[in-house]
C-alpha atoms as a PDB file:
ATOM      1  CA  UNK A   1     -13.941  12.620  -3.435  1.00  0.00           C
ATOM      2  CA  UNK A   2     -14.724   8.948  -4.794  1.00  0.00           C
ATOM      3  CA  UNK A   3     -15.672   6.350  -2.525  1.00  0.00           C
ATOM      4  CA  UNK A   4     -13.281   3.995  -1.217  1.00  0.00           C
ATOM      5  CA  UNK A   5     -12.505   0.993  -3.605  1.00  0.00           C
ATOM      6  CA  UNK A   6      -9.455   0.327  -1.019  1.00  0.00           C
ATOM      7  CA  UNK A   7      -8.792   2.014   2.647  1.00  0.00           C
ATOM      8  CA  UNK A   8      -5.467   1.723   4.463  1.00  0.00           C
ATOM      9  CA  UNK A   9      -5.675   2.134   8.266  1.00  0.00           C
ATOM     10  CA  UNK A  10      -2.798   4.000   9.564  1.00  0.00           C
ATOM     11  CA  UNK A  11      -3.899   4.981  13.021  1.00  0.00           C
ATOM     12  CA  UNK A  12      -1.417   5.448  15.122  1.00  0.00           C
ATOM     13  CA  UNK A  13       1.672   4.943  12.855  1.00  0.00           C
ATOM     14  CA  UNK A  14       4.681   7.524  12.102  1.00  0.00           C
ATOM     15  CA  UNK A  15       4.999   8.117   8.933  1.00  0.00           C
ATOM     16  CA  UNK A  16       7.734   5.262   7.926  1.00  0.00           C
ATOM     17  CA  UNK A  17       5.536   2.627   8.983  1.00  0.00           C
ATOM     18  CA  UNK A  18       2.540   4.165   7.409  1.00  0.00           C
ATOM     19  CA  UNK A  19       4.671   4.017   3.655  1.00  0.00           C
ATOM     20  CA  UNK A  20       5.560   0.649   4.331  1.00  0.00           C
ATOM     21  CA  UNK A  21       2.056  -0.559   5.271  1.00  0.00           C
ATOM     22  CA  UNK A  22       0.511   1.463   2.209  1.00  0.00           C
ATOM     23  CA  UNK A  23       3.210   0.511  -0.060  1.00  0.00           C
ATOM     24  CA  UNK A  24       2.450  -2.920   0.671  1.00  0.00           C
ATOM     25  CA  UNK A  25      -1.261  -3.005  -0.096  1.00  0.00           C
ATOM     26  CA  UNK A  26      -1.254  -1.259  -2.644  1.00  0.00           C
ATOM     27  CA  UNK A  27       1.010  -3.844  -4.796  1.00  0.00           C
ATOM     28  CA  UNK A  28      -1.942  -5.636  -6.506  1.00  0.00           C
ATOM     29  CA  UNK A  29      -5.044  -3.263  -7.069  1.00  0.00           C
ATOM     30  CA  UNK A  30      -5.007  -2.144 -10.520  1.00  0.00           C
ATOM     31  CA  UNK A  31      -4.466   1.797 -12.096  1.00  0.00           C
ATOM     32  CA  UNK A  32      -7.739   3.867 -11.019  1.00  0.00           C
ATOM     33  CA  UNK A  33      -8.060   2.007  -7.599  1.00  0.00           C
ATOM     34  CA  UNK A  34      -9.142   4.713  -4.969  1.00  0.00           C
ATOM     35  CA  UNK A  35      -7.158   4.123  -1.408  1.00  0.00           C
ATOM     36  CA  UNK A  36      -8.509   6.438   1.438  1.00  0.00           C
ATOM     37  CA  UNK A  37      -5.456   6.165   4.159  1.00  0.00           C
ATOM     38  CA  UNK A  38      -6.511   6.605   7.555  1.00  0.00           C
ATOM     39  CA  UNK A  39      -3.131   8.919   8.557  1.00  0.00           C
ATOM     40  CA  UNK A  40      -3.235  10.207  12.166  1.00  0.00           C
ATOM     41  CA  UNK A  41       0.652  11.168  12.396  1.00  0.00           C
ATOM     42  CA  UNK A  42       1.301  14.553  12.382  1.00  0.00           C
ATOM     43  CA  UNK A  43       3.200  14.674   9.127  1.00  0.00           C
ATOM     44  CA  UNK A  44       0.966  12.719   7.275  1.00  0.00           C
ATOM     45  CA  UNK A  45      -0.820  16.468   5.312  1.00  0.00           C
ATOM     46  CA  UNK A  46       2.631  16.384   4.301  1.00  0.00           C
ATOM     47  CA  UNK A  47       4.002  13.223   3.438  1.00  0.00           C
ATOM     48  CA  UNK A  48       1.613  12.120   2.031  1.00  0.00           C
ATOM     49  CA  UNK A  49       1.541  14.479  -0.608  1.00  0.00           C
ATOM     50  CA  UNK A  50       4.937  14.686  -1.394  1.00  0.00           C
ATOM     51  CA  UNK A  51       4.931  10.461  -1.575  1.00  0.00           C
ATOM     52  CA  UNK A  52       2.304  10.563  -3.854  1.00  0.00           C
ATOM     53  CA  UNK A  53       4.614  13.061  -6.223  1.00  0.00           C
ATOM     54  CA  UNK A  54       7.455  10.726  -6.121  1.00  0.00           C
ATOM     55  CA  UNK A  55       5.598   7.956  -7.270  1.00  0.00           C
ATOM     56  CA  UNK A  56       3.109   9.648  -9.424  1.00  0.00           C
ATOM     57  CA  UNK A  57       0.210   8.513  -7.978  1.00  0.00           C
ATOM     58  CA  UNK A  58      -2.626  11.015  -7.839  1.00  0.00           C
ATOM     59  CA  UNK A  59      -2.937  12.626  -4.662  1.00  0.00           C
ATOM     60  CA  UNK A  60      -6.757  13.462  -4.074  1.00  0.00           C
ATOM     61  CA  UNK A  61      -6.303  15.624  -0.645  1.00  0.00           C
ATOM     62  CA  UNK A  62      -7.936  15.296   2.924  1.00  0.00           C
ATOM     63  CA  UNK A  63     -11.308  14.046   2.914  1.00  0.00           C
ATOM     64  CA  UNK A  64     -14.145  16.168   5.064  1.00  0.00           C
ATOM     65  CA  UNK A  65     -14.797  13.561   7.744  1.00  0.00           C
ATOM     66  CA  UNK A  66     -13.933  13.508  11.303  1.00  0.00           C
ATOM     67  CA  UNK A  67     -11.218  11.061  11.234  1.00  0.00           C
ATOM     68  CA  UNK A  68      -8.020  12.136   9.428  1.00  0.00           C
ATOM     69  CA  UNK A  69      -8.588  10.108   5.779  1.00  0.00           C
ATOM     70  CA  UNK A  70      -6.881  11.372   2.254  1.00  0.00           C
ATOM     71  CA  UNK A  71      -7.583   9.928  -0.623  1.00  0.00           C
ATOM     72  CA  UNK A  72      -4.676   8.549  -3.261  1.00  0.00           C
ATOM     73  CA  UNK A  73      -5.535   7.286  -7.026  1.00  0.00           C
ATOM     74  CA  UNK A  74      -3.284   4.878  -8.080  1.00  0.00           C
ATOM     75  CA  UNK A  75      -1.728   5.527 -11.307  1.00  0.00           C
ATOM     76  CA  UNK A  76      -0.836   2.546 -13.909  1.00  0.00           C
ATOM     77  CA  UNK A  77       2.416   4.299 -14.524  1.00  0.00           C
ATOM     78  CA  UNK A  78       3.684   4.723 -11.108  1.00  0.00           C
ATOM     79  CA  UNK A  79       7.324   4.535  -9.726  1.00  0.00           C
ATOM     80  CA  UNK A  80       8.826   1.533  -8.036  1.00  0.00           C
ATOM     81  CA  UNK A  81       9.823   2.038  -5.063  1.00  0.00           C
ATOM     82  CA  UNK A  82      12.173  -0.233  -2.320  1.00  0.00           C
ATOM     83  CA  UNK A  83      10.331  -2.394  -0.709  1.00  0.00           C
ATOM     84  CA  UNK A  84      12.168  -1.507   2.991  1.00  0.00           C
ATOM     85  CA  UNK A  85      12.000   1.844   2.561  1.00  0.00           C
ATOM     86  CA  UNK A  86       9.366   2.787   0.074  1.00  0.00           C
ATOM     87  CA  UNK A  87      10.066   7.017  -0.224  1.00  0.00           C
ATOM     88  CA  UNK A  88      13.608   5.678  -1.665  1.00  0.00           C
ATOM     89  CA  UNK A  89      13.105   4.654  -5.238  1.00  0.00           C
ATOM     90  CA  UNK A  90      14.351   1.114  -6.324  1.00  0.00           C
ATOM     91  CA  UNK A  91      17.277   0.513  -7.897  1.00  0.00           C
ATOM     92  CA  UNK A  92      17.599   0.413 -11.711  1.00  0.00           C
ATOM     93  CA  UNK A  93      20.735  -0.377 -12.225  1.00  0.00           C
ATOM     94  CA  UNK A  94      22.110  -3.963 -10.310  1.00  0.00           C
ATOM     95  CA  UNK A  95      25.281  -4.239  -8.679  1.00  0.00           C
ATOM     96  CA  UNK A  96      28.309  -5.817 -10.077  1.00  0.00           C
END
């Protein structure tokens, strides 16, 4: 697994609040940037995942430590997602 060039500390949160706080930091860091997420909800081996294939960003898997930490790539060409509720994808289309 790469070091860390970005870690998100989720301890604690369900997995809606752990999106949103992820979602959010990861707006600026370029393609390539390495997040480990510090995910101690118990769907997180699954979410995760499965968040990571929505919004093609490479998902790197659990790291061997002793705190729960995976590790996400971020991809250049990822999918937007809404900024309230970032496992729905935003809008392409506006509203009339």
């Amino acid at each position: 697994m790469p070091p860390a060039d970005l870690t998100v500390d989720g301890t604690g949160l369900l997995c809606a609040t752990l999106l949103l706080r992820l979602r959010k930091q990861i707006e600026d860091p370029p393609s390539g940037t390495v997040v480990h997420v510090i995910a101690t909800g118990p769907a997180a081996p699954l979410d995760l995942p499965a968040w990571c294939h929505m919004v093609a960003h490479d998902y790197l898997g659990p790291l061997s430590s002793s705190r729960p930490v995976y590790g996400i790539c971020l991809a250049a060409d990822a999918r937007a997602t809404r900024a309230d509720a970032p496992w729905h994808p935003a809008s392409t289309s506006s509203r009339c």
